[in-house]
Protein backbone atom coordinates (compact mmCIF):
# COMPACT_ATOMS: atom_id res chain seq x y z
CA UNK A 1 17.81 -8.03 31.83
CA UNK A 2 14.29 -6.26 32.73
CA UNK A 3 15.38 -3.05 30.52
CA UNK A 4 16.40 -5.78 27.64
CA UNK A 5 12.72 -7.26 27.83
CA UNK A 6 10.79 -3.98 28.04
CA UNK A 7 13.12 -3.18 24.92
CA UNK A 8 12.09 -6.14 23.24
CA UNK A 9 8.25 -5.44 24.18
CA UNK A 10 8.35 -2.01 23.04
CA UNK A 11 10.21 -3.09 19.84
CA UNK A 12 7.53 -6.25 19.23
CA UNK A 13 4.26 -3.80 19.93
CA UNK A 14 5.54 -1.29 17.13
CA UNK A 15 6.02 -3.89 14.54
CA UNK A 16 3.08 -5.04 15.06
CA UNK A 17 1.25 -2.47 15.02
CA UNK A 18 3.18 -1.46 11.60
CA UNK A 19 2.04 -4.86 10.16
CA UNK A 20 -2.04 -4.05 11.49
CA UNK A 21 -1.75 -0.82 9.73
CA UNK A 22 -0.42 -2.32 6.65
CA UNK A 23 -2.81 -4.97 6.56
CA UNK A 24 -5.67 -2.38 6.87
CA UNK A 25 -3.81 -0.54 3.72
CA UNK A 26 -3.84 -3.98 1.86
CA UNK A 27 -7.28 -4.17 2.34
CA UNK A 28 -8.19 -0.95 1.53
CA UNK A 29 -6.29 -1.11 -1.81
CA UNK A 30 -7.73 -4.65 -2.99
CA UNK A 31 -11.12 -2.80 -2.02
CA UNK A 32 -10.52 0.61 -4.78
CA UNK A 33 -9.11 -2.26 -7.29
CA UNK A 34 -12.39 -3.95 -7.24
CA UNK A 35 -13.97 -0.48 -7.64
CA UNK A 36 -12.12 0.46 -11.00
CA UNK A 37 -12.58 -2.87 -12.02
CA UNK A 38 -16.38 -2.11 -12.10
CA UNK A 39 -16.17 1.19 -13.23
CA UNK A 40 -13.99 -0.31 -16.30
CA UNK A 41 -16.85 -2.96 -16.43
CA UNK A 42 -19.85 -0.56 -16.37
CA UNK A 43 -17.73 1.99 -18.97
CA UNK A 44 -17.66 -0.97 -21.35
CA UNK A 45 -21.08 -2.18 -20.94
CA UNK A 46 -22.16 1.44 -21.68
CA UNK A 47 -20.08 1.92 -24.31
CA UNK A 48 -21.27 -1.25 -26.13
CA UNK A 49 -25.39 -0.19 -25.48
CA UNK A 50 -24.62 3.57 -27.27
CA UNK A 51 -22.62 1.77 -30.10
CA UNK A 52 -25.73 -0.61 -30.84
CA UNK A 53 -28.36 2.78 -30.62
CA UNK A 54 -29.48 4.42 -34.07
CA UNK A 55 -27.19 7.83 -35.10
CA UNK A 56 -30.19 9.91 -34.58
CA UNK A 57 -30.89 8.69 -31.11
CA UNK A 58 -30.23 11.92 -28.19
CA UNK A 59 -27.68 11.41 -25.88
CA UNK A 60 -27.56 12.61 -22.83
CA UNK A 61 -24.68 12.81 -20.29
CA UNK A 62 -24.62 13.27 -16.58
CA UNK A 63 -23.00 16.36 -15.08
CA UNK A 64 -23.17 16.47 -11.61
CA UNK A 65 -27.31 17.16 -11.13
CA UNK A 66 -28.58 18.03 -14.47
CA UNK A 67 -27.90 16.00 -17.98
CA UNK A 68 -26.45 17.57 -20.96
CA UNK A 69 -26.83 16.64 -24.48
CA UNK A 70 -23.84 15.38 -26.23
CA UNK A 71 -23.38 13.88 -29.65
CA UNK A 72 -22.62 10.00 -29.78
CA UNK A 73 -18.70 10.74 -30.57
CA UNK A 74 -18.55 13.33 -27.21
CA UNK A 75 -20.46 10.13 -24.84
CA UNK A 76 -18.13 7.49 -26.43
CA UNK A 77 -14.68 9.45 -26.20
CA UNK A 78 -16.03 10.25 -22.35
CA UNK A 79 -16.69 6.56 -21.65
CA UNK A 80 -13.21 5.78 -23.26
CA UNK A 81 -11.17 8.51 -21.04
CA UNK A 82 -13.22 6.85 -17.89
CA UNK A 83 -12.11 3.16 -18.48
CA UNK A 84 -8.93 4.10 -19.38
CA UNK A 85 -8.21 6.53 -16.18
CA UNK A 86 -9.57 3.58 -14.11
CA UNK A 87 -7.18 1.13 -15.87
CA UNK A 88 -4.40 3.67 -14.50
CA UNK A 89 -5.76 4.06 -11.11
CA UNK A 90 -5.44 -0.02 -11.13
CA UNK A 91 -1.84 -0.22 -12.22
CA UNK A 92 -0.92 2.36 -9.46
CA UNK A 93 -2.59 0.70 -6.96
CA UNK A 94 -1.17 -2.94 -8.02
CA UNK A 95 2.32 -1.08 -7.34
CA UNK A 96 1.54 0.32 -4.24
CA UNK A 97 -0.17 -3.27 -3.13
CA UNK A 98 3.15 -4.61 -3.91
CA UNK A 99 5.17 -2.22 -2.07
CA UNK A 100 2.64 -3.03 0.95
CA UNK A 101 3.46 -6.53 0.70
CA UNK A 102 7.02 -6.33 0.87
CA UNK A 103 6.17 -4.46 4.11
CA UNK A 104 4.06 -6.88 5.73
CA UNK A 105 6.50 -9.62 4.47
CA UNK A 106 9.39 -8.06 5.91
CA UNK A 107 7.59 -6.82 9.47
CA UNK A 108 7.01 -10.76 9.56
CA UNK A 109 10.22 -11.45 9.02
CA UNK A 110 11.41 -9.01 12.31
CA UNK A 111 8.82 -10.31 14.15
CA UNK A 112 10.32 -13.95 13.38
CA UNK A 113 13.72 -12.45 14.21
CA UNK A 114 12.96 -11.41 17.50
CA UNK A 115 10.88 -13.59 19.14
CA UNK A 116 13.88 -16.37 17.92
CA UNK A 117 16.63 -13.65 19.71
CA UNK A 118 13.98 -13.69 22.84
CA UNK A 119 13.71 -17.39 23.04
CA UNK A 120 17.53 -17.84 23.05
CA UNK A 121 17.93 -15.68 25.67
């Protein structure tokens, strides 16, 4: 009976751990979705500022400390490919949310399970 009810301790503590860890995960991933989100939001914003500016008007972008001069097309296309890779970034992470969900759902679900089979004993 005592080796039965270490089992189920044992068993219990590693589920829910899995489901703290998950949780965590969940968090983490809603926190990167907001990110892109931005990213997409600030891309757009950008994108809508250079489209409004005169075709004579110097660009400049941002590479890593110094700026480089780009023409308008260059800045746009750039500002396109950033959205778009954060757009990507979001659907993978929606997927993997969702495949963390199931996992919390069903660690719930064997938690249910065995403090029920505990309680009948």
């Amino acid at each position: 009976m005592a080796n039965v009810d270490i089992e189920l301790k044992k068993a219990f503590q590693e589920l829910q751990t899995k489901m703290i860890e998950t949780t965590v995960k969940l968090k983490h991933c809603d926190k990167q979705i907001e990110q892109q989100k931005n990213t997409i939001r600030h891309s757009q914003l950008t994108a809508g500022q250079v489209k409004d500016l005169p075709d004579v008007t110097r660009l400049y972008q941002s590479v890593g400390r110094m700026f480089v001069l780009k023409p308008r097309d260059g800045v746009m296309a750039h500002l396109h490919n950033k959205a778009s890779t954060a757009e990507d970034r979001i659907k993978t992470l929606k997927t993997n949310m969702e495949y963390l969900q199931r996992s919390v759902t069903e660690s719930e679900s064997n938690l249910r399970e065995m403090v029920a089979a505990k309680k009948a004993r």
